[in-house]
C-alpha atoms as a PDB file:
ATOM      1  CA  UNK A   1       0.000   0.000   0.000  1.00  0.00           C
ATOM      2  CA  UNK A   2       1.351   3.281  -1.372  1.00  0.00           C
ATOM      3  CA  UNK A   3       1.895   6.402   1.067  1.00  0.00           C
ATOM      4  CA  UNK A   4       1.080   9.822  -0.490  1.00  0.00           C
ATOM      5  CA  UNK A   5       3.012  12.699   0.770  1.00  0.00           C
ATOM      6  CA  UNK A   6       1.008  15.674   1.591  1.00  0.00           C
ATOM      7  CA  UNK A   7       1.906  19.313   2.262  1.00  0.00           C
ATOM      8  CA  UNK A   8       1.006  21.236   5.533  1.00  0.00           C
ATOM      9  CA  UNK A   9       1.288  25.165   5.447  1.00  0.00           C
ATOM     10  CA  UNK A  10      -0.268  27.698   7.607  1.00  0.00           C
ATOM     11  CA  UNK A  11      -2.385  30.327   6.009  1.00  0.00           C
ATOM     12  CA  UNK A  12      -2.894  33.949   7.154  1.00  0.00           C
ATOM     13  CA  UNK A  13      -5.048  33.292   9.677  1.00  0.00           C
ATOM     14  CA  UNK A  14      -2.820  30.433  11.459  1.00  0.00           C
ATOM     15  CA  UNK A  15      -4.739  27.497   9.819  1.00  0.00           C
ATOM     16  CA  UNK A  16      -3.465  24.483   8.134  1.00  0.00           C
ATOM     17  CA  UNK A  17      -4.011  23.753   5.081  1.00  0.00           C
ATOM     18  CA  UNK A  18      -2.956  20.211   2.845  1.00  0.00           C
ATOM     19  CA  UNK A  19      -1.745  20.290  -0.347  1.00  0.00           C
ATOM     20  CA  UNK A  20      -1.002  17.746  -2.916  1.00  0.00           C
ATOM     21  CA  UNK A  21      -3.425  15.596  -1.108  1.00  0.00           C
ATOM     22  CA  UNK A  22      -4.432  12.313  -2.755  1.00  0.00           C
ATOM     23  CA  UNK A  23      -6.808  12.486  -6.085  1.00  0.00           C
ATOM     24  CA  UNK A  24     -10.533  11.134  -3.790  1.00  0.00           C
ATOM     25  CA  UNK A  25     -13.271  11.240  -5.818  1.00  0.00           C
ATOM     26  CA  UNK A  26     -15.751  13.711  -4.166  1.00  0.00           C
ATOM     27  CA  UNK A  27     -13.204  14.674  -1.657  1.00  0.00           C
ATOM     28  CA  UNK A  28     -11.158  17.953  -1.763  1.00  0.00           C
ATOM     29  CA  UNK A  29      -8.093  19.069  -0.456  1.00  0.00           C
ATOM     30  CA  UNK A  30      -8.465  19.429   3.526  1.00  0.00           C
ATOM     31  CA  UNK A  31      -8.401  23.118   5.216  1.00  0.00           C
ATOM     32  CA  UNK A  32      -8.063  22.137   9.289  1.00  0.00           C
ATOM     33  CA  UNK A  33      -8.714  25.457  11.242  1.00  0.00           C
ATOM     34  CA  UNK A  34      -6.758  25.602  14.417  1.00  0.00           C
ATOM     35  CA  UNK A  35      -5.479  22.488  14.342  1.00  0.00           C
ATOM     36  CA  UNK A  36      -2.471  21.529  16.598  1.00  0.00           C
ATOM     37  CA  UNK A  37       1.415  21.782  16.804  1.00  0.00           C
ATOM     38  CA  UNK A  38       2.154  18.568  14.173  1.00  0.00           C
ATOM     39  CA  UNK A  39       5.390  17.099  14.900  1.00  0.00           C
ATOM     40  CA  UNK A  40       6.248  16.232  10.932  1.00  0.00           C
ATOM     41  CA  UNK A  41       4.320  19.193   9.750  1.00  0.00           C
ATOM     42  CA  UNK A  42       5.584  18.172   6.102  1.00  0.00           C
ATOM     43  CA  UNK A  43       4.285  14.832   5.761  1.00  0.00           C
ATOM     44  CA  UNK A  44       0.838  13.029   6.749  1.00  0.00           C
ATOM     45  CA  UNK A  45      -0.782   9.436   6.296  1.00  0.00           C
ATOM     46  CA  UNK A  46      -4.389   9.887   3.983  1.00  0.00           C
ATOM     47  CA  UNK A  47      -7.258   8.087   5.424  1.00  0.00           C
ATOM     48  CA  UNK A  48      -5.776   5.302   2.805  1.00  0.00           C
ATOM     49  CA  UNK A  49      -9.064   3.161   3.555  1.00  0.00           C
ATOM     50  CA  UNK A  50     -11.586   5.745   2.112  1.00  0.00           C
ATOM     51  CA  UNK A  51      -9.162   6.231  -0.834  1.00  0.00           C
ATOM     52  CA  UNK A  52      -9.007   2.425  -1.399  1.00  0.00           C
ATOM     53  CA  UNK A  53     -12.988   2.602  -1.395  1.00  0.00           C
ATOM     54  CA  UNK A  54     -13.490   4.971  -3.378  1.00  0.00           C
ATOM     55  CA  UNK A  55     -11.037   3.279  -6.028  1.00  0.00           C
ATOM     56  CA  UNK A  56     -12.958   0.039  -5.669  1.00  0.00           C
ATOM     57  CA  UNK A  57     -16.591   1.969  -6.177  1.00  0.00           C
ATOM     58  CA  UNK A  58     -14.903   3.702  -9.342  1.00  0.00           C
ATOM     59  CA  UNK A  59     -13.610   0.589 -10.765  1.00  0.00           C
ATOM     60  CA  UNK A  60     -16.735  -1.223  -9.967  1.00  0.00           C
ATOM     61  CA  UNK A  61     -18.608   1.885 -11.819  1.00  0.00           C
ATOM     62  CA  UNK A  62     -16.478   1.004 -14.762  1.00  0.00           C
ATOM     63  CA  UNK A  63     -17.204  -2.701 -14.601  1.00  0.00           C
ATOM     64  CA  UNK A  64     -20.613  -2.147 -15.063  1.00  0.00           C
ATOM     65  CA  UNK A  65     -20.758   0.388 -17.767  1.00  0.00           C
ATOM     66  CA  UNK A  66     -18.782  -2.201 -19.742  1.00  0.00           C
ATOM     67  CA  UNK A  67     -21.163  -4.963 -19.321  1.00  0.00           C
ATOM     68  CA  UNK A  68     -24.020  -2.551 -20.096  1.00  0.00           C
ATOM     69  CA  UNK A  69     -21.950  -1.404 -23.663  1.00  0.00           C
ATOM     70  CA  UNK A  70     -21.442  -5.275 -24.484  1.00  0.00           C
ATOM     71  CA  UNK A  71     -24.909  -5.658 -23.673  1.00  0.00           C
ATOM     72  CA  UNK A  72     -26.207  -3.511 -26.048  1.00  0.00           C
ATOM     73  CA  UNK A  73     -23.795  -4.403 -28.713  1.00  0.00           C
ATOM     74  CA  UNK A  74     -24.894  -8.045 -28.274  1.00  0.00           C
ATOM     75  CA  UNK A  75     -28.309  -7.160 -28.597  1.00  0.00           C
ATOM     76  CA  UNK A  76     -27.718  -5.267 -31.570  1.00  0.00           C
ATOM     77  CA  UNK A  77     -25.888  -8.224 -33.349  1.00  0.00           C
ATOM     78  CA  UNK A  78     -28.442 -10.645 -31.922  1.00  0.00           C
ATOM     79  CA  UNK A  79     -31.064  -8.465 -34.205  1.00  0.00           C
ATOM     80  CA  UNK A  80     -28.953  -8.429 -37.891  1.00  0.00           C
ATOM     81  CA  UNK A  81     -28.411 -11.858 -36.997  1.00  0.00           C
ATOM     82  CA  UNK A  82     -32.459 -12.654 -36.946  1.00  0.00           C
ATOM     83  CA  UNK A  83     -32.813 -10.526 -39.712  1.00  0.00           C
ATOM     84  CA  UNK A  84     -30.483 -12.785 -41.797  1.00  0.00           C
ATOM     85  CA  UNK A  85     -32.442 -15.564 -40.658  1.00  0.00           C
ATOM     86  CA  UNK A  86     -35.895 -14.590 -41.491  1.00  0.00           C
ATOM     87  CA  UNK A  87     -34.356 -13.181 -45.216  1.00  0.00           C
ATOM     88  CA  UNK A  88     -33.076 -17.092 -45.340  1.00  0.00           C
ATOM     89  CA  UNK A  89     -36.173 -18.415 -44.605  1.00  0.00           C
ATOM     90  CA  UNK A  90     -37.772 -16.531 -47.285  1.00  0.00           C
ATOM     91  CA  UNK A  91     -35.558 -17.832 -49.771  1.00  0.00           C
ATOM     92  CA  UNK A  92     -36.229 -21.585 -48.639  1.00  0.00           C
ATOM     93  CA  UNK A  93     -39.680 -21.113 -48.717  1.00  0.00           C
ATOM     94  CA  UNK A  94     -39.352 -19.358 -52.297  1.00  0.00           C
ATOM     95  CA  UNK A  95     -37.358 -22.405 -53.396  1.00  0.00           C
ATOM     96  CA  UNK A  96     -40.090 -24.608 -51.882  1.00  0.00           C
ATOM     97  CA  UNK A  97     -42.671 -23.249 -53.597  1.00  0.00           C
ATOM     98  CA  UNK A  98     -40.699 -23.549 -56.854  1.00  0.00           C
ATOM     99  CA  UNK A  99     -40.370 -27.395 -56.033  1.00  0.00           C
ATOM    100  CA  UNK A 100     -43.796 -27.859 -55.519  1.00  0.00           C
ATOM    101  CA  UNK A 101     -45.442 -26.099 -59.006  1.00  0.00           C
ATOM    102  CA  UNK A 102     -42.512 -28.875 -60.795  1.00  0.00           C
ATOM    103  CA  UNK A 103     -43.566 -30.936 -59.072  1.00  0.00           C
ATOM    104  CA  UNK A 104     -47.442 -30.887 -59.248  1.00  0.00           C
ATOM    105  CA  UNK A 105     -46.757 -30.161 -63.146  1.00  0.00           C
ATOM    106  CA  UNK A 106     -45.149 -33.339 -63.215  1.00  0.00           C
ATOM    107  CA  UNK A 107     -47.889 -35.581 -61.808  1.00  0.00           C
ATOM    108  CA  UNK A 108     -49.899 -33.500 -64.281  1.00  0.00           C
ATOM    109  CA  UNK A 109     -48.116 -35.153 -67.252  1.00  0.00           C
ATOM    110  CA  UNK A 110     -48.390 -38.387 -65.346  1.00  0.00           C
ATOM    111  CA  UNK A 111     -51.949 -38.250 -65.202  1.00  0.00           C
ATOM    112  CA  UNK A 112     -52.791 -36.764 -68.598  1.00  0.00           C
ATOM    113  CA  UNK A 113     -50.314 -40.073 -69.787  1.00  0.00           C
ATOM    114  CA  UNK A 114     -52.302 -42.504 -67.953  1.00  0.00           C
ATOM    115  CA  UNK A 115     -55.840 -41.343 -69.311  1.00  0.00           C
ATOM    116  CA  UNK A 116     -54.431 -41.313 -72.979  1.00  0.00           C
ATOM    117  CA  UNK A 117     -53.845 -44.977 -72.368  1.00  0.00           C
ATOM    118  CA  UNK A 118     -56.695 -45.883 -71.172  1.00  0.00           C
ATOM    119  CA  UNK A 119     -58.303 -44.380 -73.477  1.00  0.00           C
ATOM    120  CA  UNK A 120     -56.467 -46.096 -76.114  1.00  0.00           C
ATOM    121  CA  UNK A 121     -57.499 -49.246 -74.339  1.00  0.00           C
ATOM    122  CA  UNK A 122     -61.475 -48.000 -74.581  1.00  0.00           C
ATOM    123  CA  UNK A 123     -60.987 -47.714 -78.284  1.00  0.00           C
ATOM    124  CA  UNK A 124     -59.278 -51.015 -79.106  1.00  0.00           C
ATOM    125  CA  UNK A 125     -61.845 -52.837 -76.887  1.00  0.00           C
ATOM    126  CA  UNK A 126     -64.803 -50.558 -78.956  1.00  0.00           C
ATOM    127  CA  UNK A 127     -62.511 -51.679 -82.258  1.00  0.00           C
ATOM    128  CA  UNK A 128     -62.478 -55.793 -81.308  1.00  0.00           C
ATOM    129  CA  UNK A 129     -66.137 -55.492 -80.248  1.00  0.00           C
ATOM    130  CA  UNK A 130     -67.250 -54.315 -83.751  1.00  0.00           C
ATOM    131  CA  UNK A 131     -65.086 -56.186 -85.975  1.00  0.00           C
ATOM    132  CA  UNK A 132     -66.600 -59.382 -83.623  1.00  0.00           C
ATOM    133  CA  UNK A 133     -69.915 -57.981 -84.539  1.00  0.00           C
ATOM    134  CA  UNK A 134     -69.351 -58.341 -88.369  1.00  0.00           C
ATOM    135  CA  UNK A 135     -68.129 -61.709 -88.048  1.00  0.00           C
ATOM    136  CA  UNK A 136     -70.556 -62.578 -86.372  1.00  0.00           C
ATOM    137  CA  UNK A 137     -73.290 -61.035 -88.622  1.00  0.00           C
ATOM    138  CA  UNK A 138     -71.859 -62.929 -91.491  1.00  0.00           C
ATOM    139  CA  UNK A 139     -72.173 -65.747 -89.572  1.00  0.00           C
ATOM    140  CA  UNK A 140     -75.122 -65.653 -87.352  1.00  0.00           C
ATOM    141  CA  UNK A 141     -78.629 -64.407 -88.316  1.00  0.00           C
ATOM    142  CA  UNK A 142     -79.428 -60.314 -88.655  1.00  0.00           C
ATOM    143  CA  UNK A 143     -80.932 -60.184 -85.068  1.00  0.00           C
ATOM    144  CA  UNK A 144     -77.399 -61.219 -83.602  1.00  0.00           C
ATOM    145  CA  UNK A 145     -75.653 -58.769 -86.170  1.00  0.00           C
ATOM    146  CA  UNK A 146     -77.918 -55.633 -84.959  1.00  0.00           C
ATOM    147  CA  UNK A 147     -77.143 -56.623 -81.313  1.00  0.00           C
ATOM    148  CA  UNK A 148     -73.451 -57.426 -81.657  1.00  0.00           C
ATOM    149  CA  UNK A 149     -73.428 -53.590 -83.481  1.00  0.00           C
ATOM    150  CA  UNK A 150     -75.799 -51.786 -80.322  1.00  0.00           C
ATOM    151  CA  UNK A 151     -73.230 -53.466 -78.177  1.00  0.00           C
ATOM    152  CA  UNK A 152     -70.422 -51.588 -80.135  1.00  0.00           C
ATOM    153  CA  UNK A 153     -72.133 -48.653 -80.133  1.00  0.00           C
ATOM    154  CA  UNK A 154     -72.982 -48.933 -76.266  1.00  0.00           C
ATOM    155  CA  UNK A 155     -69.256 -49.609 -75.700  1.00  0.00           C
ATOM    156  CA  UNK A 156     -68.053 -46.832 -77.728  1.00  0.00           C
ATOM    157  CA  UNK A 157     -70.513 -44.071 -75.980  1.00  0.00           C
ATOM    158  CA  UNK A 158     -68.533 -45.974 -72.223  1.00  0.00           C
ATOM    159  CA  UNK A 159     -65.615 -44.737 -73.884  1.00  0.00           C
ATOM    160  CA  UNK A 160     -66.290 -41.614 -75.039  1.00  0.00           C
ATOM    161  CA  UNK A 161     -68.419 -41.237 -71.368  1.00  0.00           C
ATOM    162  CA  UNK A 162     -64.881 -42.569 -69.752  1.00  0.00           C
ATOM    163  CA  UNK A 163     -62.839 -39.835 -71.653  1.00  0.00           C
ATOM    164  CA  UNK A 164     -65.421 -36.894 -70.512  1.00  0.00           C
ATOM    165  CA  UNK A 165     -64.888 -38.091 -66.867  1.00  0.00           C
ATOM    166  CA  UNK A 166     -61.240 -38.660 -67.058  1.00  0.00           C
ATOM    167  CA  UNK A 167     -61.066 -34.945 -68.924  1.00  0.00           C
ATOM    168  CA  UNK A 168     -63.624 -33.790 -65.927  1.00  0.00           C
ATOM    169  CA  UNK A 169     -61.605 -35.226 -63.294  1.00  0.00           C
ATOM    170  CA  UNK A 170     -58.567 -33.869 -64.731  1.00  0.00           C
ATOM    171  CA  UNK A 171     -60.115 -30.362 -64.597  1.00  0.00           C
ATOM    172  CA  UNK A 172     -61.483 -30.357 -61.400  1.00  0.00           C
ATOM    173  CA  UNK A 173     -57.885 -31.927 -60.254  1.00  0.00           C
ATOM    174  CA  UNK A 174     -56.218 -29.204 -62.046  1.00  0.00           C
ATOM    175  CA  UNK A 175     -58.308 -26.445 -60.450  1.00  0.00           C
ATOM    176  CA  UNK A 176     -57.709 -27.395 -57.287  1.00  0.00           C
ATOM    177  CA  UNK A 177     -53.907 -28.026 -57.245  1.00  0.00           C
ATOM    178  CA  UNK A 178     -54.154 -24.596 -59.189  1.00  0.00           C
ATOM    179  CA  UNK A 179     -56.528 -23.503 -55.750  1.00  0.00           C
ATOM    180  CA  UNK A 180     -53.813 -24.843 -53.427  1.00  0.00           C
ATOM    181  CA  UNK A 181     -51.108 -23.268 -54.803  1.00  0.00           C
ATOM    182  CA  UNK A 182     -52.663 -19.939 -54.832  1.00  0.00           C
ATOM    183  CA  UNK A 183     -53.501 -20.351 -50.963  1.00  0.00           C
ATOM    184  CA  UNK A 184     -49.607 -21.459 -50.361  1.00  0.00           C
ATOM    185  CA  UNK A 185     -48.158 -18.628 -53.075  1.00  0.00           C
ATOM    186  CA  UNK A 186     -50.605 -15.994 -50.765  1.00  0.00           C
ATOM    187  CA  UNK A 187     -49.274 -17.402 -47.139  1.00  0.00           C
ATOM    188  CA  UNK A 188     -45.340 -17.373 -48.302  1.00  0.00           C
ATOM    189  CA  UNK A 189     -45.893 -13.827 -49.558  1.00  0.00           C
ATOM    190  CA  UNK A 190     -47.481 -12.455 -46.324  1.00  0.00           C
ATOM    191  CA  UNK A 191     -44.681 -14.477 -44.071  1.00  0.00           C
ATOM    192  CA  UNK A 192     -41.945 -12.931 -47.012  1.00  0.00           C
ATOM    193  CA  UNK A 193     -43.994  -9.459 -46.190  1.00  0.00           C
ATOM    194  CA  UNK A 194     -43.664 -10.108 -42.568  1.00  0.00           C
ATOM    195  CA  UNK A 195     -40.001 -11.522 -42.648  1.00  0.00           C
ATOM    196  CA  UNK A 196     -39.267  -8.085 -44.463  1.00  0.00           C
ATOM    197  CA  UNK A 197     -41.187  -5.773 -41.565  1.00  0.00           C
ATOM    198  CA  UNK A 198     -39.610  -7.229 -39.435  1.00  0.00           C
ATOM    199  CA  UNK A 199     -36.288  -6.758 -40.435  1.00  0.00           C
ATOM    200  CA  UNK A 200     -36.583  -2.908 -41.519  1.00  0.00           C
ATOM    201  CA  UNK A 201     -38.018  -2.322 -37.742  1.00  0.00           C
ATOM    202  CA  UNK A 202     -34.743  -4.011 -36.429  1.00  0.00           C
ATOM    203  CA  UNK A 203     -32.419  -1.585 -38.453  1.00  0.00           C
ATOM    204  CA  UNK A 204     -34.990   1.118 -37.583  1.00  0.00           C
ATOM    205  CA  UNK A 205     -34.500   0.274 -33.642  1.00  0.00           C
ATOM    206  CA  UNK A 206     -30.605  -0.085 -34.060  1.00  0.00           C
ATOM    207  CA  UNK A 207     -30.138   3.087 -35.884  1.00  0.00           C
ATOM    208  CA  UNK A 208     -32.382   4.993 -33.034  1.00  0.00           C
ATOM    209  CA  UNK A 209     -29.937   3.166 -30.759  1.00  0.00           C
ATOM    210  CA  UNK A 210     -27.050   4.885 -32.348  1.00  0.00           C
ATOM    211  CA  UNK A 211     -28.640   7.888 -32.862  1.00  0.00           C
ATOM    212  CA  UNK A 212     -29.608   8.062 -28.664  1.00  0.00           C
ATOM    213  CA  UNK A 213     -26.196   7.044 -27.778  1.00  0.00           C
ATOM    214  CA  UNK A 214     -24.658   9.765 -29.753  1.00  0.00           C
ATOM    215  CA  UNK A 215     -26.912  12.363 -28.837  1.00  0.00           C
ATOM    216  CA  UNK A 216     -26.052  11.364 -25.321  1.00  0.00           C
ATOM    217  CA  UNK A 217     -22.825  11.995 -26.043  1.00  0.00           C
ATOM    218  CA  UNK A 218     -22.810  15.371 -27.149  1.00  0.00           C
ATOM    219  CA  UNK A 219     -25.227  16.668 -24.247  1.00  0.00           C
ATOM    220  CA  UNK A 220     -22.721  15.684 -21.984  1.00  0.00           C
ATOM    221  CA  UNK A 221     -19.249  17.378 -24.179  1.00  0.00           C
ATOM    222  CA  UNK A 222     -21.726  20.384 -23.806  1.00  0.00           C
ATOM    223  CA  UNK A 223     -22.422  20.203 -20.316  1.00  0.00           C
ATOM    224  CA  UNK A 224     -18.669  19.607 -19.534  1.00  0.00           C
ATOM    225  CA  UNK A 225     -17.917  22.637 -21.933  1.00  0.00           C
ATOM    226  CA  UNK A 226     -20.218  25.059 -19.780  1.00  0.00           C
ATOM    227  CA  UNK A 227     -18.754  23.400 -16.877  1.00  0.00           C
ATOM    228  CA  UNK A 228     -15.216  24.362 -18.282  1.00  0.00           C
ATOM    229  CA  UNK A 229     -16.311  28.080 -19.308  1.00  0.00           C
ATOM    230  CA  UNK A 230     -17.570  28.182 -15.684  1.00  0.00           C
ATOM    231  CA  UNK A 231     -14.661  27.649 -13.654  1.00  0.00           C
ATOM    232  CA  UNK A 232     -12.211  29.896 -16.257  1.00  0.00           C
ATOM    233  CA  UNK A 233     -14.609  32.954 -15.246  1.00  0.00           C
ATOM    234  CA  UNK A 234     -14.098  31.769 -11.489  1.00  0.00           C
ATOM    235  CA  UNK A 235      -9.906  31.813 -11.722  1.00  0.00           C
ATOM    236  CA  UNK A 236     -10.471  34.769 -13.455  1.00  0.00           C
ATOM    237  CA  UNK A 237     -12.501  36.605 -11.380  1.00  0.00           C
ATOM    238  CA  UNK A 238     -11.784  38.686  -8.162  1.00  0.00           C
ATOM    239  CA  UNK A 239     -12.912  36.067  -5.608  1.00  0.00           C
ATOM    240  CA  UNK A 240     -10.947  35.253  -2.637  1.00  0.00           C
ATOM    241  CA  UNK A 241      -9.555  31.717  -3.097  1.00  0.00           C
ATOM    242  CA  UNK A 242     -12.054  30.321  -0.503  1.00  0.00           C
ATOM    243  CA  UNK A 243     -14.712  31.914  -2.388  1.00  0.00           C
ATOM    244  CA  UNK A 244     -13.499  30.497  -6.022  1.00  0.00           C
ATOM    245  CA  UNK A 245     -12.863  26.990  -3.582  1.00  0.00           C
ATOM    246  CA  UNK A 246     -16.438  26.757  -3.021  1.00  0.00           C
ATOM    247  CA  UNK A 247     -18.083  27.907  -5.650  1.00  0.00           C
ATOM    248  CA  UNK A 248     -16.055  25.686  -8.036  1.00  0.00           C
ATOM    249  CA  UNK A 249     -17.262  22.777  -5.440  1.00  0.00           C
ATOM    250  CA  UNK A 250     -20.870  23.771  -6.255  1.00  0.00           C
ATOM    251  CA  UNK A 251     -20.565  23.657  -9.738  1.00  0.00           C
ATOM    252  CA  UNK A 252     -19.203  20.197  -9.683  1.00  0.00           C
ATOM    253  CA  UNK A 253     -21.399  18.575  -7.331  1.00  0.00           C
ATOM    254  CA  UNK A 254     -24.401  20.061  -9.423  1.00  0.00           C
ATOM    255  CA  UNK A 255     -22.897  18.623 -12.994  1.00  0.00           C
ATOM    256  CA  UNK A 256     -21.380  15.200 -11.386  1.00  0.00           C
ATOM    257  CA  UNK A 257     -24.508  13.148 -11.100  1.00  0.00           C
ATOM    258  CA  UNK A 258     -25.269  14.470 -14.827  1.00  0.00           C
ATOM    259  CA  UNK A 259     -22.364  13.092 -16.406  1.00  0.00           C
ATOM    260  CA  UNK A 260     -21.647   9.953 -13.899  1.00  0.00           C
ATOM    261  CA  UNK A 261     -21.766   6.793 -15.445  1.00  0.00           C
ATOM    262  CA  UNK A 262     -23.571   4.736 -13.181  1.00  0.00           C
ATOM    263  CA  UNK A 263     -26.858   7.813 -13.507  1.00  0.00           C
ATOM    264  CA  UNK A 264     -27.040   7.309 -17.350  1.00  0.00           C
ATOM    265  CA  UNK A 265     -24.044   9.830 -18.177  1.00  0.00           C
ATOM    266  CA  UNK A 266     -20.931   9.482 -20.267  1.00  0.00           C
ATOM    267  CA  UNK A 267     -17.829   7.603 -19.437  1.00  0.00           C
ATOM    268  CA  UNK A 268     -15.662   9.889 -21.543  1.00  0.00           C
ATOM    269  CA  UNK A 269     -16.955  13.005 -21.079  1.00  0.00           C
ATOM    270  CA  UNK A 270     -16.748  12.778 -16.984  1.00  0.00           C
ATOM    271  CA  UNK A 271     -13.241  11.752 -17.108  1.00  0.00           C
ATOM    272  CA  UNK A 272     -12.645  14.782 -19.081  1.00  0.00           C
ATOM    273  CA  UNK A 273     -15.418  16.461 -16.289  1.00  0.00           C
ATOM    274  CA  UNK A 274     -13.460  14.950 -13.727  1.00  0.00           C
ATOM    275  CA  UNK A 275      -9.491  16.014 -14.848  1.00  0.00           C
ATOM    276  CA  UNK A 276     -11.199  19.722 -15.654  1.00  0.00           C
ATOM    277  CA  UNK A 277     -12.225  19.606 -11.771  1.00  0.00           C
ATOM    278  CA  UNK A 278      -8.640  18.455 -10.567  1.00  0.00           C
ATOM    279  CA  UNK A 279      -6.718  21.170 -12.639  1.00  0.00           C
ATOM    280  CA  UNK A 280      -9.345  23.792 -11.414  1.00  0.00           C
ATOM    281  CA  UNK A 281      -8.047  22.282  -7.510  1.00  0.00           C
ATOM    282  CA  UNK A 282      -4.646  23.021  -8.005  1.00  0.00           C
ATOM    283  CA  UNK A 283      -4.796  26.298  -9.901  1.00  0.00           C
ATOM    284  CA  UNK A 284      -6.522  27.729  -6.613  1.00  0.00           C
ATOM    285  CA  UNK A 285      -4.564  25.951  -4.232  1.00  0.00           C
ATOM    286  CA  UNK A 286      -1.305  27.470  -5.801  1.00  0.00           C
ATOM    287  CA  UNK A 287      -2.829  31.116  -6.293  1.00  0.00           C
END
């Protein structure tokens, strides 16, 4: 543990006064009015255990401002990377939907190949049927002849009946896979349409993000600008150094808990707030 040396000097009215005392946060240099006879009036002993807590509640300060940047920087990846996801999705869905027209436009072809046949089997059966009809009405009376022929007939109109229905059934098959698709082509849109919203509001909330944080920032280099301006008009001014001593201690503790870290403030700009304050210290302590 590190001793800091600190200067004792009496002032006009026979009071001590410490220089070069330790950098505290919060905690000036120490004026002690009629204090005693010291017997090392050069050199004194801080109160090291307020300085060592006041290190650990600055570092802890820290700490926790870094975990709240990586938080939000995590976030904000954890957002493009669900945007990627959903704009993946889309395509896969897109490439779905391609598979499934193919494919329904193959079974199509299928069907359309299996109907011609049996058609062709309708006809050939219509065919045998008649030419047994002619044989036989060459060789069997008239009355068998005329049957044998309203049998061909009969079995040609079952054809030509079978073909309607197949064609029917083909339709109505047709219209429906055409139905489906519609329905499927009209859900993967609105989840593509969705996918899409969603992703523009997550690069809409990161850019407001960005656009907080740096409008955060710059309130606070203003603040610590009038802060600045503030204490140059006090060194400047006519003010005993007691007076400039406490009115520069007013005007920090009314700007610290703007800037702090740990009350929404900027780490930057109060370590800038903070050095400002220390060089303000020592100009009045030497003049």
């Amino acid at each position: 543990m590190s001793v800091h040396s600190i200067m004792v000097n009496l002032n006009n009215g026979g009071n001590v006064i410490m220089t070069q005392a330790p950098n505290l946060d919060f905690v000036p240099n120490v004026e002690m009015p009629n204090a005693p006879n010291l017997v090392r009036p050069n050199t004194v002993r801080p109160n090291t255990v307020r300085q060592l807590r006041a290190r650990a509640e600055f570092h802890a300060r820290m700490a926790n401002l870094e975990a709240k940047i990586k938080a939000e920087e995590k976030a904000r990846e954890k957002a493009i990377k669900n945007a990627v996801k959903k704009a993946a999705a889309k395509k896969a869905e897109e490439k779905a939907r391609e598979t499934a027209i193919k494919n329904a436009a193959k079974q199509a072809e299928e069907n359309a190949r299996r109907e011609a046949v049996n058609r062709s089997k309708a006809e050939a059966t219509a065919a045998k049927a008649a030419a047994r009809a002619k044989r036989e009405k060459s060789n069997r009376n008239i009355a068998a002849a005329k049957k044998a022929a309203e049998n061909a007939k009969k079995a040609a109109e079952n054809a030509e009946k079978a073909k309607k229905a197949a064609e029917n059934a083909e339709k109505a098959k047709k219209a429906k896979k055409a139905a489906e698709n519609a329905e499927k082509a009209k859900k993967a849109a609105e989840k593509a349409k969705k996918a899409a919203e969603n992703a523009k509001e997550a690069e809409k909330a990161a850019e407001n993000a960005e656009k907080a944080k740096k409008a955060k920032k710059a309130q606070a280099n203003a603040l610590v600008r009038i802060v600045n301006k503030k204490w140059s008009n006090i060194k400047s001014s006519t003010m005993t150094r007691n007076q400039k001593k406490k009115m520069g201690k007013k005007i920090y503790y009314t700007a610290a808990p703007k800037l702090h870290p740990n009350r929404g403030g900027n780490t930057q700009a109060f370590q800038v707030f903070s050095n400002a304050y220390d060089k303000f210290k020592t100009y009045v302590n030497r003049n």
